[in-house]
N, C-alpha and C. Protein backbone atom coordinates (compact mmCIF):
# COMPACT_ATOMS: atom_id res chain seq x y z
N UNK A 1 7.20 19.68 14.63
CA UNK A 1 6.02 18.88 14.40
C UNK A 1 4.82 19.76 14.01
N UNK A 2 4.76 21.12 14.84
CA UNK A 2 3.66 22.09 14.15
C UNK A 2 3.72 22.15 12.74
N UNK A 3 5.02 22.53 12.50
CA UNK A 3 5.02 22.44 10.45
C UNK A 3 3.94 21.49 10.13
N UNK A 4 4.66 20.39 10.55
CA UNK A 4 4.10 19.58 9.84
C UNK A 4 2.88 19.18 10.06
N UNK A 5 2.10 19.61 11.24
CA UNK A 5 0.51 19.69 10.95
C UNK A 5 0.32 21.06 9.94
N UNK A 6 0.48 21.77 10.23
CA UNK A 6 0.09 22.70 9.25
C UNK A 6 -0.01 22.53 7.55
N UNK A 7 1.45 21.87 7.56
CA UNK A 7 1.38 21.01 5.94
C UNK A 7 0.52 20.37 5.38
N UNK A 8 -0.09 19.36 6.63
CA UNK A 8 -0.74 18.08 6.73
C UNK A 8 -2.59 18.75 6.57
N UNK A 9 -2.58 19.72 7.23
CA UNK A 9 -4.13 20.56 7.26
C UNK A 9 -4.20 21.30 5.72
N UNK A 10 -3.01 22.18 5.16
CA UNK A 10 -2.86 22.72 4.03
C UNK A 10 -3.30 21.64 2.77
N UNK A 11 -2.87 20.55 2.71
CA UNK A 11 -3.11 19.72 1.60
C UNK A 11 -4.36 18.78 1.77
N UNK A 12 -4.35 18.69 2.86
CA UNK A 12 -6.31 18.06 2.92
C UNK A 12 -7.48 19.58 2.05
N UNK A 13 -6.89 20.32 2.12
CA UNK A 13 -7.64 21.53 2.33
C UNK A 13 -7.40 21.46 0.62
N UNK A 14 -6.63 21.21 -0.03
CA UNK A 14 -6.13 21.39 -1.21
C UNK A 14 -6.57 19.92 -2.22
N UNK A 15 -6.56 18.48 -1.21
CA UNK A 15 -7.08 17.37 -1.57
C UNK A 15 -8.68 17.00 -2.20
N UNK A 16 -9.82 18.24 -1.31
CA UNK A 16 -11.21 18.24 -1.38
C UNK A 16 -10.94 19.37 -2.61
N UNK A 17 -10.57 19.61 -2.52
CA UNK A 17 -10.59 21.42 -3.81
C UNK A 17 -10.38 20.18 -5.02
N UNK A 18 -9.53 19.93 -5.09
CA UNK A 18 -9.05 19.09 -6.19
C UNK A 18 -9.93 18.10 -6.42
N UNK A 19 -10.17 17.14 -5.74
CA UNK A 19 -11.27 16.25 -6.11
C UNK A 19 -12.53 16.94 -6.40
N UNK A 20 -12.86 17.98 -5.75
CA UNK A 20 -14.05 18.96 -6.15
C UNK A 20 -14.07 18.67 -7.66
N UNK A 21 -12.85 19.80 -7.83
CA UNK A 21 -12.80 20.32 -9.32
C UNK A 21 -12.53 19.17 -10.56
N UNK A 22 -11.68 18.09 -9.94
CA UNK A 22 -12.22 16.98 -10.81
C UNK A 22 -13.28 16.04 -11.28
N UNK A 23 -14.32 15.96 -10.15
CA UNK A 23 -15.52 15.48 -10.37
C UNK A 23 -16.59 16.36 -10.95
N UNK A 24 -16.47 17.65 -10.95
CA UNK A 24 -17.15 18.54 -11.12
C UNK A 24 -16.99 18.41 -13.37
N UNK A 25 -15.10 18.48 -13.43
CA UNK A 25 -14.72 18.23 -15.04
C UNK A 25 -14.84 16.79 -15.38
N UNK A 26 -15.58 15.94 -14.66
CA UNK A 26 -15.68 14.46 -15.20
C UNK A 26 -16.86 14.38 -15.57
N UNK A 27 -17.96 15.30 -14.83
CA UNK A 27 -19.54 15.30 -14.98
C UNK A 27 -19.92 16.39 -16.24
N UNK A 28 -19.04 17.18 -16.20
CA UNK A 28 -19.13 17.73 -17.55
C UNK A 28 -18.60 16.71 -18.88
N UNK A 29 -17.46 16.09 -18.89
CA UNK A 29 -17.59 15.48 -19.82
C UNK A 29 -18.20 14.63 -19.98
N UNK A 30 -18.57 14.06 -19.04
CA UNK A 30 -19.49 13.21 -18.84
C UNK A 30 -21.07 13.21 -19.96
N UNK A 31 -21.55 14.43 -19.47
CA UNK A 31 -22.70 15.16 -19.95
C UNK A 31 -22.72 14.95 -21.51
N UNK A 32 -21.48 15.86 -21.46
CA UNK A 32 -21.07 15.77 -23.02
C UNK A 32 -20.69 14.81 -24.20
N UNK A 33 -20.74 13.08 -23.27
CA UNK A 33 -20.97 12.08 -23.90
C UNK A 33 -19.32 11.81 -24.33
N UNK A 34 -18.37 12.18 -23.63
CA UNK A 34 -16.83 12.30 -23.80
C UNK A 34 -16.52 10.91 -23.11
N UNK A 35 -15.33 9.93 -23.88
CA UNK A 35 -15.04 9.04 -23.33
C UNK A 35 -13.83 9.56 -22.17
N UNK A 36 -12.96 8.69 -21.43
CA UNK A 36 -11.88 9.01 -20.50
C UNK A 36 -10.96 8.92 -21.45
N UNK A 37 -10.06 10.15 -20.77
CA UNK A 37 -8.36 10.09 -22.04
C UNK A 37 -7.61 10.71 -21.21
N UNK A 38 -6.60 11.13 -21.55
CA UNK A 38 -4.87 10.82 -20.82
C UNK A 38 -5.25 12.19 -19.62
N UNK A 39 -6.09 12.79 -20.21
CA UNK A 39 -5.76 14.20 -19.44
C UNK A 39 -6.56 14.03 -17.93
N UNK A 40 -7.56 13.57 -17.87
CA UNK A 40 -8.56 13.50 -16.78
C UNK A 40 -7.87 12.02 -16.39
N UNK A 41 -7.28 11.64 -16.83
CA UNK A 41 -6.30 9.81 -15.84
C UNK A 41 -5.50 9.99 -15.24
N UNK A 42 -4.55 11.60 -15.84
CA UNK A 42 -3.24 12.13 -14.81
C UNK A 42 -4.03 12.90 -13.81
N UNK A 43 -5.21 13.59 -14.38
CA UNK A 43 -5.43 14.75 -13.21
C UNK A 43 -6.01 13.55 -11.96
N UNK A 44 -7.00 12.30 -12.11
CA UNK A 44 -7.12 11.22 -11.71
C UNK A 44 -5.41 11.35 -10.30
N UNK A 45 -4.33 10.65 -11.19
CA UNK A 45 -3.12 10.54 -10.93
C UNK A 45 -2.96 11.39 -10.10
N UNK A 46 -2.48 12.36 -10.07
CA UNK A 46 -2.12 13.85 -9.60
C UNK A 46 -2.81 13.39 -8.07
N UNK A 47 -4.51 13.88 -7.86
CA UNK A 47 -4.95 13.61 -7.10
C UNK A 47 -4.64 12.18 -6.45
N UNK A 48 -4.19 11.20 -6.67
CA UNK A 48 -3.95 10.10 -6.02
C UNK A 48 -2.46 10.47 -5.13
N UNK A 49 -1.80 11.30 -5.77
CA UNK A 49 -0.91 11.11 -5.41
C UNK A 49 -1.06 11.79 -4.09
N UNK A 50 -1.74 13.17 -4.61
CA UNK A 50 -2.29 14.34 -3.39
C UNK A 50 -2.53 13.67 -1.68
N UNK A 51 -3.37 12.41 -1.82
CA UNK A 51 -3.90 11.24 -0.71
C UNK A 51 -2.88 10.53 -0.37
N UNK A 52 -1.51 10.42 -1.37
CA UNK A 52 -0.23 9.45 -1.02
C UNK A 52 0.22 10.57 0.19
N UNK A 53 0.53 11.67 -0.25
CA UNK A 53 1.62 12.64 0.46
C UNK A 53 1.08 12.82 2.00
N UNK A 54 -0.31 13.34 1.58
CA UNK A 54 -1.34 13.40 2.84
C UNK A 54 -1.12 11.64 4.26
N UNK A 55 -0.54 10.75 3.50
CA UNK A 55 -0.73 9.61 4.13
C UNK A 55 0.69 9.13 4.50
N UNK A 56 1.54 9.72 3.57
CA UNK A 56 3.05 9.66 4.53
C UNK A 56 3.27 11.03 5.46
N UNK A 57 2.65 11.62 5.45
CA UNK A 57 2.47 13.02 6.32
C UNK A 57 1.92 12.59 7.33
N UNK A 58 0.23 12.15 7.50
CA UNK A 58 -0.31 11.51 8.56
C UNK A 58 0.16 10.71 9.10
N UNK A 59 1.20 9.43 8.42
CA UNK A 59 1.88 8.20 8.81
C UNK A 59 3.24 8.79 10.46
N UNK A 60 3.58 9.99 9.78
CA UNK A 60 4.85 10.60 10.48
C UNK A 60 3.59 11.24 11.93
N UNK A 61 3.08 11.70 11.51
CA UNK A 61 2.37 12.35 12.93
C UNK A 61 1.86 11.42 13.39
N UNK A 62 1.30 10.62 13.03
CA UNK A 62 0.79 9.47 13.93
C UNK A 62 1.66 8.67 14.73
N UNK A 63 2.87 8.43 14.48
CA UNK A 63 3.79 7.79 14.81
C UNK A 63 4.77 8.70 15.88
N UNK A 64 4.96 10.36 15.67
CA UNK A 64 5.05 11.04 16.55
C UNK A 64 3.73 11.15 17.81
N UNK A 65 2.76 10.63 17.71
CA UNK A 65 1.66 10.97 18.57
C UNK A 65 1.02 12.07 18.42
N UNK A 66 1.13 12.41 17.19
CA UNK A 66 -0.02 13.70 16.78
C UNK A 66 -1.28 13.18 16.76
N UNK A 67 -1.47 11.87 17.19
CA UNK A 67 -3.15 11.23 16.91
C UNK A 67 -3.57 11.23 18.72
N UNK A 68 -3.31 12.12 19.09
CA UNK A 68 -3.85 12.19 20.96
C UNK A 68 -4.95 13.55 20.55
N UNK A 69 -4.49 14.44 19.42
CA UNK A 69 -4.92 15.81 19.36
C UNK A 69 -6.25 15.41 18.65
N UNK A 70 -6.80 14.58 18.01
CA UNK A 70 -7.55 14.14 17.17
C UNK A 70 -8.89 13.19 18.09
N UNK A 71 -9.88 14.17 17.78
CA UNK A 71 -11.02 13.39 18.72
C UNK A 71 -11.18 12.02 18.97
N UNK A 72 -11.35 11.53 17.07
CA UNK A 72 -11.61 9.99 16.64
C UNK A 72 -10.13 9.86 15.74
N UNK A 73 -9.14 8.99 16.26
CA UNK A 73 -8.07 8.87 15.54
C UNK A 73 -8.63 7.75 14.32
N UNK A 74 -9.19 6.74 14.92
CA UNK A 74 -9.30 5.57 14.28
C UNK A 74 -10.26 5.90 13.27
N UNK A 75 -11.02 6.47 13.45
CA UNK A 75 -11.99 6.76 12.38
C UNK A 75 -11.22 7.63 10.77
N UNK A 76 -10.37 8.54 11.77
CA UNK A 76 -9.21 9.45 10.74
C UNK A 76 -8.54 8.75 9.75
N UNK A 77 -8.50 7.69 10.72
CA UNK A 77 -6.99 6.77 9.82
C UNK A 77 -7.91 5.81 8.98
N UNK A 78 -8.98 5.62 9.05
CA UNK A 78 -9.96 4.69 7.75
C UNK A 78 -10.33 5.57 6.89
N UNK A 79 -10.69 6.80 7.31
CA UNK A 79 -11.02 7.36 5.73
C UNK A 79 -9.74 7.57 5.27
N UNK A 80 -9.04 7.68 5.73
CA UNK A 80 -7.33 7.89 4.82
C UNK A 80 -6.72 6.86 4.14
N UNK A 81 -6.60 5.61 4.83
CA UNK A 81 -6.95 4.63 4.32
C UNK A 81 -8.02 4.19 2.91
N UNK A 82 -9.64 3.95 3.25
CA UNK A 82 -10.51 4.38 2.10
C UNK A 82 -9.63 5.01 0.75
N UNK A 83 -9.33 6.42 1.24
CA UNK A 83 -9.11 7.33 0.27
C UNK A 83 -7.95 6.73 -0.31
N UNK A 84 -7.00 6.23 0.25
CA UNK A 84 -5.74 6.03 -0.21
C UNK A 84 -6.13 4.76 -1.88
N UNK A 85 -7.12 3.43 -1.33
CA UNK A 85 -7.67 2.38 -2.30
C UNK A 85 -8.00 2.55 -2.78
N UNK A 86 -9.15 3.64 -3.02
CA UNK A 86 -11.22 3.64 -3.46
C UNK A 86 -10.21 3.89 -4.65
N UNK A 87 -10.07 4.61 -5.63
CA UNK A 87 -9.85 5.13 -7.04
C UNK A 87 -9.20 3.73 -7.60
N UNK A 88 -7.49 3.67 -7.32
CA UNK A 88 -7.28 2.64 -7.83
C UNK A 88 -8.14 1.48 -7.74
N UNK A 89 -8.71 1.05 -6.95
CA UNK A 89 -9.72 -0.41 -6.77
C UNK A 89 -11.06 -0.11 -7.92
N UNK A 90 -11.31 0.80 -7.76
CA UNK A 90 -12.16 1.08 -8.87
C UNK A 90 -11.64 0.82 -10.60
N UNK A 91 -10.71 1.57 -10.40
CA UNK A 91 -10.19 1.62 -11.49
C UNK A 91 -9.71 0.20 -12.29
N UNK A 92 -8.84 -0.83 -11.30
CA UNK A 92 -8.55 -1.86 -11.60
C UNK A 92 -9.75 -2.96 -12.03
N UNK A 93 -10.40 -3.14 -10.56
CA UNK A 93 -11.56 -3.60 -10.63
C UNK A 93 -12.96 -3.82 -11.52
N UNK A 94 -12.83 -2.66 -11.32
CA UNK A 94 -14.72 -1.78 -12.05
C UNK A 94 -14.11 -1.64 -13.31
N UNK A 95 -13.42 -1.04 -13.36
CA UNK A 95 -13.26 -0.21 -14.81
C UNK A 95 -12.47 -0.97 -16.42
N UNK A 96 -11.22 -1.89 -15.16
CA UNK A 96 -10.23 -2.84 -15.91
C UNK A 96 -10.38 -2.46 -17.78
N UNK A 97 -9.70 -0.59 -17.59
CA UNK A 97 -9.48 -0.03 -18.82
C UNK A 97 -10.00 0.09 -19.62
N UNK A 98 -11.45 -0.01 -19.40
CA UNK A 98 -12.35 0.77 -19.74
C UNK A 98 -12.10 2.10 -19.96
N UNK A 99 -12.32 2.91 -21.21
CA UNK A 99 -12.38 4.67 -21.56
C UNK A 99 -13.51 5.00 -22.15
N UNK A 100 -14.38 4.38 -22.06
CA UNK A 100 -16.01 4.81 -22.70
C UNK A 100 -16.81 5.91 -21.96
N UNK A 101 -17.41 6.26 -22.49
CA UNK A 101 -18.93 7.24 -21.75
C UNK A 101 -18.79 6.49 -20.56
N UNK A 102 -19.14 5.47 -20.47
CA UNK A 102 -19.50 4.97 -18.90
C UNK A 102 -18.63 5.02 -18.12
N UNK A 103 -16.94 4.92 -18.11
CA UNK A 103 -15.88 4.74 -17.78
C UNK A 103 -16.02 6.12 -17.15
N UNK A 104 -16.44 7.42 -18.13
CA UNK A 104 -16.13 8.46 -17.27
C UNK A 104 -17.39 8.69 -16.54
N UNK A 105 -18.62 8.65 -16.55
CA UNK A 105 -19.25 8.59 -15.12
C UNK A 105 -19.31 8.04 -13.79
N UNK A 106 -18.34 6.83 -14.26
CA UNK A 106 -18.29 5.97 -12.98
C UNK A 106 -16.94 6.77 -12.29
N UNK A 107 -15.84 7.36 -13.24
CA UNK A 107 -14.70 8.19 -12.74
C UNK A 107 -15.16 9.39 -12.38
N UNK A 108 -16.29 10.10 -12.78
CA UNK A 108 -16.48 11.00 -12.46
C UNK A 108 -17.32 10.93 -10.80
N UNK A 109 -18.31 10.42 -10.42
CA UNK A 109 -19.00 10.00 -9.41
C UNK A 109 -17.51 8.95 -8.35
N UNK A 110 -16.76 8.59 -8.73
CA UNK A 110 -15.90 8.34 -8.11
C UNK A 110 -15.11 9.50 -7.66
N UNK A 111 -14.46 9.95 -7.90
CA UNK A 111 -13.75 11.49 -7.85
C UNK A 111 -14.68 12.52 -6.82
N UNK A 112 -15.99 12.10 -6.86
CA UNK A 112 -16.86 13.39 -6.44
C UNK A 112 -17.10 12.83 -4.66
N UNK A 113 -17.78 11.25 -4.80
CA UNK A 113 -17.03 10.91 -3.68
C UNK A 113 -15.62 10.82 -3.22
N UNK A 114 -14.77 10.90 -3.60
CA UNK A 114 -13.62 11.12 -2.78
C UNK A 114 -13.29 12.54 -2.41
N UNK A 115 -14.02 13.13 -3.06
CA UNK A 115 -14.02 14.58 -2.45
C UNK A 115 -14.99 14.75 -0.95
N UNK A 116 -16.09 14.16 -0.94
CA UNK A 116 -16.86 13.57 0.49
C UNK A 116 -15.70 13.06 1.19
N UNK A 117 -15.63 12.20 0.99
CA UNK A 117 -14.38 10.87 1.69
C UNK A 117 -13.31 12.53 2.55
N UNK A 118 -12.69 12.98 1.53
CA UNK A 118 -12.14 13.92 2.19
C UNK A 118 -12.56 15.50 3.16
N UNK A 119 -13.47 15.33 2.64
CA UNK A 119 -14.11 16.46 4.06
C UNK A 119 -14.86 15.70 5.10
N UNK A 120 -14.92 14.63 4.91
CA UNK A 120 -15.54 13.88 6.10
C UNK A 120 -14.35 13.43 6.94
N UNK A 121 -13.00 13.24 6.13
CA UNK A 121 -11.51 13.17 7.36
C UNK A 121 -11.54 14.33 7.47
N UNK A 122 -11.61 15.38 7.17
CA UNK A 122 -11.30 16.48 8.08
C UNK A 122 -12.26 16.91 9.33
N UNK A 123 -13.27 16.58 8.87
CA UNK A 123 -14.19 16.71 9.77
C UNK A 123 -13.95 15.53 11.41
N UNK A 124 -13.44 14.62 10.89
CA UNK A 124 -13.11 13.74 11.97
C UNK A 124 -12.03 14.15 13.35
N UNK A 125 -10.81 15.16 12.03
CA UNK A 125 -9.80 15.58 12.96
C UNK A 125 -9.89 16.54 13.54
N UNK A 126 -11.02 17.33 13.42
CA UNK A 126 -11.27 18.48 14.64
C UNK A 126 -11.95 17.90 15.92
């Protein structure tokens, strides 16, 4: 079960980096008046998936009782949750395939919060 916190700490740690660095390349294109295209929708992707793995990982420790070690469990398990919706709901929702200038600021400021979203669960589980 240690592995697998360690796994579980490794890819949160790797989840905020990533959303970092994607909101960071959405606000640049952004800037640059660039609509959304295939490359920033997988890296989008990629990162979604990053929050899937993180959430069948958390799903297994929680269910082993790795959530006794965790100050605020419940709080843990909503931003994971959050994180798991916010993009797609946006995306479906807000955006409903939209690729314009605007499409990527709202993806980009999306992305940048979920990089918050994710250091604020980590911050929960210490």
């Amino acid at each position: 079960m240690s592995t697998l916190v360690n796994i579980h700490h490794a890819l949160s740690n790797t989840a905020w980096l990533f959303f970092l660095i994607l909101g960071l390349w959405g606000l640049f294109r952004a800037i640059r008046g660039q609509s959304v295209n295939a490359n920033y929708l997988g890296a989008a992707f990629i990162g979604q998936l990053i929050f899937v793995a993180q959430a069948v990982m958390g799903g297994i420790l929680w269910l082993g009782g790795g959530s006794a070690q965790i100050a605020r469990p419940e709080i843990h398990l909503l931003y994971g949750v959050f994180a798991l919706i916010f993009l797609p709901f946006i995306y479906v929702s807000v955006l409903r395939g939209d690729d314009t200038n605007r499409a990527q600021w709202v993806l980009a400021f999306t992305t940048l919060f979920l990089f918050g979203i994710a250091l604020r669960s980590i911050t929960t589980s210490i």
